[in-house]
C-alpha atoms as a PDB file:
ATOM      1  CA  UNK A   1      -3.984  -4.146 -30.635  1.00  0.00           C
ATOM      2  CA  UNK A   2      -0.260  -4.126 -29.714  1.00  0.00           C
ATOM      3  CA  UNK A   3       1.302  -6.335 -28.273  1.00  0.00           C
ATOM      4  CA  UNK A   4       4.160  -5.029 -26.511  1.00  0.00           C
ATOM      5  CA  UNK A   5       4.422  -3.474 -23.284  1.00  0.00           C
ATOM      6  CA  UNK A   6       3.678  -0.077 -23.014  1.00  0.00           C
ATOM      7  CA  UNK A   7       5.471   2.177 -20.167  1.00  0.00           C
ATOM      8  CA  UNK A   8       3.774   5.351 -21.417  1.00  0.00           C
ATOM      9  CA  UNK A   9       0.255   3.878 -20.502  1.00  0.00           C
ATOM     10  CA  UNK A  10      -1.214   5.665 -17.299  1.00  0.00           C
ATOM     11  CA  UNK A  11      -4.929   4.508 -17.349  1.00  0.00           C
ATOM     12  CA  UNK A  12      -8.222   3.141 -18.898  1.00  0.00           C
ATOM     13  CA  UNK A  13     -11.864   3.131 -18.130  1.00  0.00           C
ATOM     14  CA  UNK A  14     -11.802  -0.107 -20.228  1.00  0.00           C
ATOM     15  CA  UNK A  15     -10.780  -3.791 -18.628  1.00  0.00           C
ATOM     16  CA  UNK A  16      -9.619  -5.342 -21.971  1.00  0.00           C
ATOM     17  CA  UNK A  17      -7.042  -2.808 -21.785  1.00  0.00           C
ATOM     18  CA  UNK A  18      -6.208  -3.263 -17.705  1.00  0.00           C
ATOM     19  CA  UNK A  19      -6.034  -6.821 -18.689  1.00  0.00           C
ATOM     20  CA  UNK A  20      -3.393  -6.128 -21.011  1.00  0.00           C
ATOM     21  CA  UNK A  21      -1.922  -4.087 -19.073  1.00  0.00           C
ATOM     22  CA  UNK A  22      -1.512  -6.755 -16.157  1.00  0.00           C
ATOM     23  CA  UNK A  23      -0.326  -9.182 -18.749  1.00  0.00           C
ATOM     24  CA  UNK A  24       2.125  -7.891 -20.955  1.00  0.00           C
ATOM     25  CA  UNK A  25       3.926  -6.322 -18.006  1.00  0.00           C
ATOM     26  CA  UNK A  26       7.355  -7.368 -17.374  1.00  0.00           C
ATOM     27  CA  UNK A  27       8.459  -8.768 -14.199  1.00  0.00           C
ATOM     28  CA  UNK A  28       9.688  -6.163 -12.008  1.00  0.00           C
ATOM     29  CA  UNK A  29       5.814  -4.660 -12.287  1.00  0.00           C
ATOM     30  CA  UNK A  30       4.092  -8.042 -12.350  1.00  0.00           C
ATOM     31  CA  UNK A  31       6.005  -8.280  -8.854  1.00  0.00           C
ATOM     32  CA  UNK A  32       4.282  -5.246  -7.655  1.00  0.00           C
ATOM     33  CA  UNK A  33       0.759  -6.515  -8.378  1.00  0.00           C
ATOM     34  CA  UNK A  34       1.199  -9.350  -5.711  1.00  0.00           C
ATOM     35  CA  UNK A  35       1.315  -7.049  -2.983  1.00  0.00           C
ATOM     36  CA  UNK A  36      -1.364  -8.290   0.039  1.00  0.00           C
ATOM     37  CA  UNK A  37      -2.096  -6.407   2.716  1.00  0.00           C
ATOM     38  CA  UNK A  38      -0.574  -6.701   6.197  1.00  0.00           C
ATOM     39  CA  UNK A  39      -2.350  -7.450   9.522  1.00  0.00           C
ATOM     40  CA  UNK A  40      -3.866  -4.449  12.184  1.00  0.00           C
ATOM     41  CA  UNK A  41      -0.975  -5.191  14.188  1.00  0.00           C
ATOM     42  CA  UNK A  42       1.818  -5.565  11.907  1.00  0.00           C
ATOM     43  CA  UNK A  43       0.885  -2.229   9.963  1.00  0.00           C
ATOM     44  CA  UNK A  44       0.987  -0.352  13.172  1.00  0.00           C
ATOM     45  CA  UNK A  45       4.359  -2.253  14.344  1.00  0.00           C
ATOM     46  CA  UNK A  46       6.041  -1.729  10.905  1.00  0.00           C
ATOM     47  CA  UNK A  47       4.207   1.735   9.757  1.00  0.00           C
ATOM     48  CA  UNK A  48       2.847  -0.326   5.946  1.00  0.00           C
ATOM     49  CA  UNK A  49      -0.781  -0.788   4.947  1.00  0.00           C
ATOM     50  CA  UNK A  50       0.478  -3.405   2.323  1.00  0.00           C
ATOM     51  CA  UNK A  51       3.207  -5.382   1.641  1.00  0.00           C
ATOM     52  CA  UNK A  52       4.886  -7.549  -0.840  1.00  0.00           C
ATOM     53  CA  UNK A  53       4.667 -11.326  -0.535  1.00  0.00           C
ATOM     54  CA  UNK A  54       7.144 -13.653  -0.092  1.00  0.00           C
ATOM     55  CA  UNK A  55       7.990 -17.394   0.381  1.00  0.00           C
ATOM     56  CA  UNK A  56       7.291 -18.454   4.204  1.00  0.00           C
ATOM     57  CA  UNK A  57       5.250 -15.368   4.940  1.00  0.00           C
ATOM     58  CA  UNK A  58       2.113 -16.819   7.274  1.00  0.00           C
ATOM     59  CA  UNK A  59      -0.804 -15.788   5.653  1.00  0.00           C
ATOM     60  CA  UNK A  60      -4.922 -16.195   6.052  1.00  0.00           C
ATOM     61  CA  UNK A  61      -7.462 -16.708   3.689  1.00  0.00           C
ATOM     62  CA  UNK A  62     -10.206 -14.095   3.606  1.00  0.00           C
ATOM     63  CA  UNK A  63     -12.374 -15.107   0.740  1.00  0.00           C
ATOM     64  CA  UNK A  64     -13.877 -18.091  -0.665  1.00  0.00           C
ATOM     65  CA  UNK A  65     -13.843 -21.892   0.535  1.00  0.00           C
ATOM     66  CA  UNK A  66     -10.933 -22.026   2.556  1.00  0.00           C
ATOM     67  CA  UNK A  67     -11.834 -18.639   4.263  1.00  0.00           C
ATOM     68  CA  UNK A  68     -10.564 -18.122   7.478  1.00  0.00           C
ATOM     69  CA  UNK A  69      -7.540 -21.094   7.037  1.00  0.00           C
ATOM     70  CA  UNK A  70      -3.545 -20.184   7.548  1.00  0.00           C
ATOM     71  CA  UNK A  71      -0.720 -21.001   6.194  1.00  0.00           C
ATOM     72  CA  UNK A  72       3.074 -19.886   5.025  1.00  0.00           C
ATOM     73  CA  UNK A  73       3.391 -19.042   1.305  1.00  0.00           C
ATOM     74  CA  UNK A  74       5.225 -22.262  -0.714  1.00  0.00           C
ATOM     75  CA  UNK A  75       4.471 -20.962  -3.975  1.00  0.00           C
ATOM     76  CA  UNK A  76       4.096 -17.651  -5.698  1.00  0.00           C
ATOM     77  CA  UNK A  77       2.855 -17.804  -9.503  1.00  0.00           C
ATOM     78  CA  UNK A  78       3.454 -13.904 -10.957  1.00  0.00           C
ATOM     79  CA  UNK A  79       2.089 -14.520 -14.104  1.00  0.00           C
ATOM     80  CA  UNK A  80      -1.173 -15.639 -12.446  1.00  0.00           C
ATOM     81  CA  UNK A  81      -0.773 -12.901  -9.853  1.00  0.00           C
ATOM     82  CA  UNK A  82      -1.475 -16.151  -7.568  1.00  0.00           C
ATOM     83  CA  UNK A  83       0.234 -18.039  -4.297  1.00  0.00           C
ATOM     84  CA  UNK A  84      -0.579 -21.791  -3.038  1.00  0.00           C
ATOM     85  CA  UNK A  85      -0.375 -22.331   0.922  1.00  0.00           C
ATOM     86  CA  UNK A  86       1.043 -25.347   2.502  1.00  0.00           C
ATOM     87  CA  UNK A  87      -1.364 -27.207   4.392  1.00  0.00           C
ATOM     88  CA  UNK A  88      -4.465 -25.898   2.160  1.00  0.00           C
ATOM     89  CA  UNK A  89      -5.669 -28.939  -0.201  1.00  0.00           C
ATOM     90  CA  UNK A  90      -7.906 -30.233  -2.700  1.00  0.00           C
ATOM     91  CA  UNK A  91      -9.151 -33.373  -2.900  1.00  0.00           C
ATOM     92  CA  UNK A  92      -9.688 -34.680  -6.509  1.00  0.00           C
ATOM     93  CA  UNK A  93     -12.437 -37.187  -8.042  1.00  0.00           C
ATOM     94  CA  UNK A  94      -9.643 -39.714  -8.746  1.00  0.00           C
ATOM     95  CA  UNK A  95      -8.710 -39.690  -4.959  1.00  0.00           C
ATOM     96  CA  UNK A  96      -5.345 -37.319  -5.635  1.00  0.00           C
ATOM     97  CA  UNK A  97      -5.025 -33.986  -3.848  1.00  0.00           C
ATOM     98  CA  UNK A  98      -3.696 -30.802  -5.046  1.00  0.00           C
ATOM     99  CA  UNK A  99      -2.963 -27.119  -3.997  1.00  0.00           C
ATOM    100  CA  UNK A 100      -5.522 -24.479  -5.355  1.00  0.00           C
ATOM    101  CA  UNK A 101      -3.734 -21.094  -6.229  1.00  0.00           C
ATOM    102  CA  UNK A 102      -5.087 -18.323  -4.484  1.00  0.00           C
ATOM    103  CA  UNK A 103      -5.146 -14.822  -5.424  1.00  0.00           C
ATOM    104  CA  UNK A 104      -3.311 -12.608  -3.913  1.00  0.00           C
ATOM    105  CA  UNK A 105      -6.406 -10.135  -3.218  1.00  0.00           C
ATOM    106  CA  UNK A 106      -7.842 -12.660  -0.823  1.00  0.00           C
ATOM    107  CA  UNK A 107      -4.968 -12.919   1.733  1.00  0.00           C
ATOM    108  CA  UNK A 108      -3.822 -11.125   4.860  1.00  0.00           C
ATOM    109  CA  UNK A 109      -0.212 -11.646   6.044  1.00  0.00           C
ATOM    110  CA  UNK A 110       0.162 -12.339   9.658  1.00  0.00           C
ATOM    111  CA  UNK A 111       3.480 -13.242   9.773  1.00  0.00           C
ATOM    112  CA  UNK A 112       6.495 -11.569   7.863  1.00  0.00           C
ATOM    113  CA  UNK A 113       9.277 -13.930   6.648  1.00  0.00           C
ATOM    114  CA  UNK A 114      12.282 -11.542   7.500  1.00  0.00           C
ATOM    115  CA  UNK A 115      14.730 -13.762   6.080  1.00  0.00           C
ATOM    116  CA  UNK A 116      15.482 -10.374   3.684  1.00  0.00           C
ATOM    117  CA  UNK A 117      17.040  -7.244   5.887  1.00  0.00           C
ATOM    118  CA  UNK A 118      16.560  -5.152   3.412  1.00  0.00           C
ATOM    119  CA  UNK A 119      12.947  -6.135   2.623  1.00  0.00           C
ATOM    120  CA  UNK A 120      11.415  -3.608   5.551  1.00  0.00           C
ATOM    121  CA  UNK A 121      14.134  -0.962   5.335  1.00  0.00           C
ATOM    122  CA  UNK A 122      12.968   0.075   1.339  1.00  0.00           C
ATOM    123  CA  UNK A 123       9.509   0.727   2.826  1.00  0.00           C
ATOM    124  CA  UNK A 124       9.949   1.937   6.492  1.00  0.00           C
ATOM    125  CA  UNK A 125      11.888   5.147   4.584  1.00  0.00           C
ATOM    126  CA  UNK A 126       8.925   5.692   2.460  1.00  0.00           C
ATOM    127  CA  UNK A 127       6.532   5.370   4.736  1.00  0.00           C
ATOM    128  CA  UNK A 128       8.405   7.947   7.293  1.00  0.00           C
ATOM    129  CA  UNK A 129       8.985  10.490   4.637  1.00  0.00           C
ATOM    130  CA  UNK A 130       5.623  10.398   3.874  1.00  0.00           C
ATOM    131  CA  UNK A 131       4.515  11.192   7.359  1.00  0.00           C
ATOM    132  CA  UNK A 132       7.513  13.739   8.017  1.00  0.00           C
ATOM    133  CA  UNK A 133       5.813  15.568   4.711  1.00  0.00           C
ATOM    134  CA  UNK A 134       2.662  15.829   6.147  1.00  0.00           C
ATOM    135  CA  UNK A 135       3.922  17.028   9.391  1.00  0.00           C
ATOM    136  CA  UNK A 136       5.826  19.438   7.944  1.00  0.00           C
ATOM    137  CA  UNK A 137       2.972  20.120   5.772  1.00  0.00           C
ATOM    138  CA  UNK A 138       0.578  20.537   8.972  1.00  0.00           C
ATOM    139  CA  UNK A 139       3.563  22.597  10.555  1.00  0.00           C
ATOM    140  CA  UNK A 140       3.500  25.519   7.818  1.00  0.00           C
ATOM    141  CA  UNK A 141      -0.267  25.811   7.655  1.00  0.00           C
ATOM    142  CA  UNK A 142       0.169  26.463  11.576  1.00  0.00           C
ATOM    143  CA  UNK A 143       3.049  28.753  10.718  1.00  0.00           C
ATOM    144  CA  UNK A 144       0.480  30.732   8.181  1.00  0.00           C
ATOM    145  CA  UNK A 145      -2.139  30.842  10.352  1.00  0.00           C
ATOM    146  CA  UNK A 146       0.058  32.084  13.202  1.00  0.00           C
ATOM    147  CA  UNK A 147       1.527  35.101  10.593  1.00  0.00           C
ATOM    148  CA  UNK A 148      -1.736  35.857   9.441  1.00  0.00           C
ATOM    149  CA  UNK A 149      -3.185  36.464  12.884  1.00  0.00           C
ATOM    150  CA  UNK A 150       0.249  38.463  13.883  1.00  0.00           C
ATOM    151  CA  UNK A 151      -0.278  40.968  10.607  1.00  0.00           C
ATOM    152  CA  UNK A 152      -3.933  40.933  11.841  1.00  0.00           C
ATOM    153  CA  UNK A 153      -3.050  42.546  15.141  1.00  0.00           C
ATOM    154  CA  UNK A 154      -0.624  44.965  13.558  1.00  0.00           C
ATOM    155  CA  UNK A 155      -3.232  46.279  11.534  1.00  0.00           C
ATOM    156  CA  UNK A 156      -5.363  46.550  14.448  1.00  0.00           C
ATOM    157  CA  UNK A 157      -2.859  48.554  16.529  1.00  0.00           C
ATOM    158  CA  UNK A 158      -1.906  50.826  13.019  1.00  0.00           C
ATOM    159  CA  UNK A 159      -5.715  51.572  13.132  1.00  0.00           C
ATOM    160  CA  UNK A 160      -6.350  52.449  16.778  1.00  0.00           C
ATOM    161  CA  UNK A 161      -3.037  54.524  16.450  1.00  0.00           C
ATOM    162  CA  UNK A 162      -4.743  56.386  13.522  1.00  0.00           C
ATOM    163  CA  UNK A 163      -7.494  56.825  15.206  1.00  0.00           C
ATOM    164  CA  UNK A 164      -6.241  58.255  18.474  1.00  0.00           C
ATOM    165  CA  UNK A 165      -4.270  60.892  16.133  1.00  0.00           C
ATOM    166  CA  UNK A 166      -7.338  62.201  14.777  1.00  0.00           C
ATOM    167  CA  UNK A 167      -9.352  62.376  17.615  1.00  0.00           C
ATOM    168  CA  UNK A 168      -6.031  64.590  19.228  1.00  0.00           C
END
């Protein structure tokens, strides 16, 4: 198997090869597999389902030991596709503590760290040109069902026309 990173790959059944995938990606990708979804009312308030995470974003836990526990981001590991949480720690045998990575799959930002202006503004345009496309979308199947229905009555009066010719 190659090494190397391939940009030409779309997809595979197999996981060896989504491992690789994941791994041999360069940065600006690995940086879009730590995205973690937002909270019910920061999706609404912003108009994203997911976001990237940051540094100082308040997060919860929704999997594992620790479930249910908050806490802002300190550390974000992209080769690991992991973050560690201030205030979330493990005690060792030898009486040290330490902070467990978590992945990124088992969080839920509550808080955005808007430190960044420009770190809404990217995905606010997306996110409202996808909805003006489906409006506009929804708008010309109106539009064709409104032109359909007007032929429709044309043909109906260009038939009852006919038909009160021939019976004159």
């Amino acid at each position: 198997m190659k090494k190397k990173f391939s940009t030409k790959w779309k997809a595979s059944k197999q996981p060896r090869k989504q491992r690789k995938y994941r791994y041999n990606a360069p940065k600006h990708i690995q940086s879009k597999f730590i995205n973690v979804h937002l909270d019910k009312e920061l999706a609404k308030k912003h108009g994203i389902k997911r976001l990237r995470v940051k540094t100082g974003d308040k997060v919860r836990i929704m999997r594992g030991k620790f479930k249910g526990k908050e806490g802002k981001v300190d550390l974000i590991n992209l080769k690991k596709s992991k973050v560690t949480i201030t205030g979330i720690e493990v005690s060792k045998k030898d009486g040290s503590k330490s902070r467990p990575p978590f992945p990124t799959s088992n969080l839920l930002i509550l808080e955005l760290n808007l430190d960044d202006k420009k770190r809404l503004a990217k995905k606010q345009t997306q996110g409202k040109k996808q909805v003006k496309s489906e409006v506009k979308s929804q708008e010309n199947k109106a539009d064709a069902k409104t032109e359909v229905k007007v032929e429709a009555k044309k043909e109906t009066k260009v038939k009852t026309e006919e038909k009160v010719q021939q019976t004159k």
